[in-house]
Protein backbone atom coordinates (compact mmCIF):
# COMPACT_ATOMS: atom_id res chain seq x y z
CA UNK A 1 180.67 -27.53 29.90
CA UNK A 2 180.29 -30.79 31.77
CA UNK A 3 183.69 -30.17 34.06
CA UNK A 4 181.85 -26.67 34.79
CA UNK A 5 178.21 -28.59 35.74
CA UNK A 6 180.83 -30.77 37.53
CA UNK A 7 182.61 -27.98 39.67
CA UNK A 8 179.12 -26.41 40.46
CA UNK A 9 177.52 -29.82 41.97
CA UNK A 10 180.56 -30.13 43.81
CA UNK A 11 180.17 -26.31 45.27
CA UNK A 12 176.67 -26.84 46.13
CA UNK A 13 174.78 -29.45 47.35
CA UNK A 14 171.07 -27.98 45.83
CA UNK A 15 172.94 -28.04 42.63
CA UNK A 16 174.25 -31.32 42.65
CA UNK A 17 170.55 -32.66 43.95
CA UNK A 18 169.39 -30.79 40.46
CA UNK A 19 171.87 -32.64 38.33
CA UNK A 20 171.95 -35.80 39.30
CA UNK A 21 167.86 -36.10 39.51
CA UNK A 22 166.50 -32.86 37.43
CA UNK A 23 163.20 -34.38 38.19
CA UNK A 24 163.28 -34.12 42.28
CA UNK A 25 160.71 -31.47 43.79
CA UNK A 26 162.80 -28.92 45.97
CA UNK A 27 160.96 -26.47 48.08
CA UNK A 28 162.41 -23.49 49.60
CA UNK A 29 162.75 -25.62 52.99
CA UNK A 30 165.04 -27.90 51.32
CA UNK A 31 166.75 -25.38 49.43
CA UNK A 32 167.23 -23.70 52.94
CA UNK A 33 168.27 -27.00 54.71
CA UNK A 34 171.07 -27.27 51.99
CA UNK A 35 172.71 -23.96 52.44
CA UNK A 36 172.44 -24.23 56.05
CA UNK A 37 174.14 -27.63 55.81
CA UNK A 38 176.93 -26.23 53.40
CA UNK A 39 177.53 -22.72 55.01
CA UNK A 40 180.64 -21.51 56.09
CA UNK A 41 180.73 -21.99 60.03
CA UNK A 42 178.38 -25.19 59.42
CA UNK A 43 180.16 -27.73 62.66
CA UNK A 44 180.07 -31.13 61.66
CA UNK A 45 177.19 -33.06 63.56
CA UNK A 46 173.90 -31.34 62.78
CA UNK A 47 170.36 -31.96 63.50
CA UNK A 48 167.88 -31.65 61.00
CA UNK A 49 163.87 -31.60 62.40
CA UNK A 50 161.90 -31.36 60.09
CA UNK A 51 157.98 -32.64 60.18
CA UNK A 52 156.36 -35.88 59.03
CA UNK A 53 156.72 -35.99 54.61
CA UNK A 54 159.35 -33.68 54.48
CA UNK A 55 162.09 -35.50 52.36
CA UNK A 56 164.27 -35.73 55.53
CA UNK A 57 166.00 -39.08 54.72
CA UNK A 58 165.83 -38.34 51.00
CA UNK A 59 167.86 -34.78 51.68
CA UNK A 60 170.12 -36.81 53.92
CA UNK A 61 170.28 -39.99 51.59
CA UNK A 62 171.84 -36.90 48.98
CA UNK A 63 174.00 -35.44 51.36
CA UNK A 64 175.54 -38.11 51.60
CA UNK A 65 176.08 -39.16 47.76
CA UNK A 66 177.43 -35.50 47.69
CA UNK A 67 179.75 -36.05 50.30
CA UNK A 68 180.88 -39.41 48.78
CA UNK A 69 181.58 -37.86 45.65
CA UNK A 70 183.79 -34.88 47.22
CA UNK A 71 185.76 -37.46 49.21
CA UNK A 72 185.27 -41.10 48.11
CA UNK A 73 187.31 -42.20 50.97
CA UNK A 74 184.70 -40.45 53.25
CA UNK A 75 183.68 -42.96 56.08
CA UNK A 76 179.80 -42.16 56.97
CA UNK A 77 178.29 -43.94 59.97
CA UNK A 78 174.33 -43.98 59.37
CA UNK A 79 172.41 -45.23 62.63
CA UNK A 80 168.67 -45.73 62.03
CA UNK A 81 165.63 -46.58 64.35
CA UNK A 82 165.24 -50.15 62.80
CA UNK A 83 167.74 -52.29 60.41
CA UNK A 84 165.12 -52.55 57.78
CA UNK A 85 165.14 -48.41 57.47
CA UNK A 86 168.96 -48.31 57.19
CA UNK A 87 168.64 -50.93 54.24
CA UNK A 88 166.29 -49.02 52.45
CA UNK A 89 168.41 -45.94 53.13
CA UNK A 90 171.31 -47.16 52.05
CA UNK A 91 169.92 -48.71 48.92
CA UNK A 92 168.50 -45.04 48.07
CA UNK A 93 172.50 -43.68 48.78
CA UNK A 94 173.29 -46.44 46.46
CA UNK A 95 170.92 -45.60 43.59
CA UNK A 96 171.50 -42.11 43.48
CA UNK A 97 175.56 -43.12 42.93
CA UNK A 98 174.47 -46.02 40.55
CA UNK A 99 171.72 -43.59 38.46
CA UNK A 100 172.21 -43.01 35.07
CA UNK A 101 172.30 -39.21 35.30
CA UNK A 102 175.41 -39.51 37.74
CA UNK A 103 177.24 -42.15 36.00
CA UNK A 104 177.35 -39.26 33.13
CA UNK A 105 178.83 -36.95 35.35
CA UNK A 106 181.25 -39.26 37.41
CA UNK A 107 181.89 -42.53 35.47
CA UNK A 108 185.07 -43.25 37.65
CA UNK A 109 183.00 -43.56 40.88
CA UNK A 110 182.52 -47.12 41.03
């Protein structure tokens, strides 16, 4: 069961956004934004604009755990308008890896 709930985050990132935080609100925007980011003929720089309080730089902040957790050896640039909002991005990447709910499902990411 868990190596299934494992294969399924992997395979889609609204599912692994449900798994790691069961909690986290998604609307239908977000569950649009990730199939759009995930689809088939998706190129590999996107732009996501989105308004004010949308959960833009949470989504991405989860993208990017996803991504990590496909390919740990993944290098992701992250460019911010100030150095203070790349720390506090980065610290939310990090907690999301570091969460309890995650360390069930991957233990060997470290």
């Amino acid at each position: 069961m868990k190596e299934e709930l494992k294969k399924r985050a992997l395979d889609s990132l609204e599912f692994f956004i449900r798994l790691v935080h069961p909690n986290r609100v998604l609307g239908h925007v977000h569950q649009e934004l990730c199939q759009w980011w995930i689809r088939e003929d998706a190129k590999t720089h996107q732009l996501v604009l989105l308004p004010r309080d949308h959960q833009k730089s949470a989504m991405i902040a989860y993208r990017v755990a996803w991504e990590i957790t496909k390919n740990p050896a993944i290098r992701v640039l992250y460019i911010s308008a100030t150095s203070t909002l790349a720390t506090k991005q980065l610290k939310f990447i990090k907690d999301i890896l570091t969460c309890d709910q995650y360390r069930l499902y991957w233990p060997e990411m470290v």
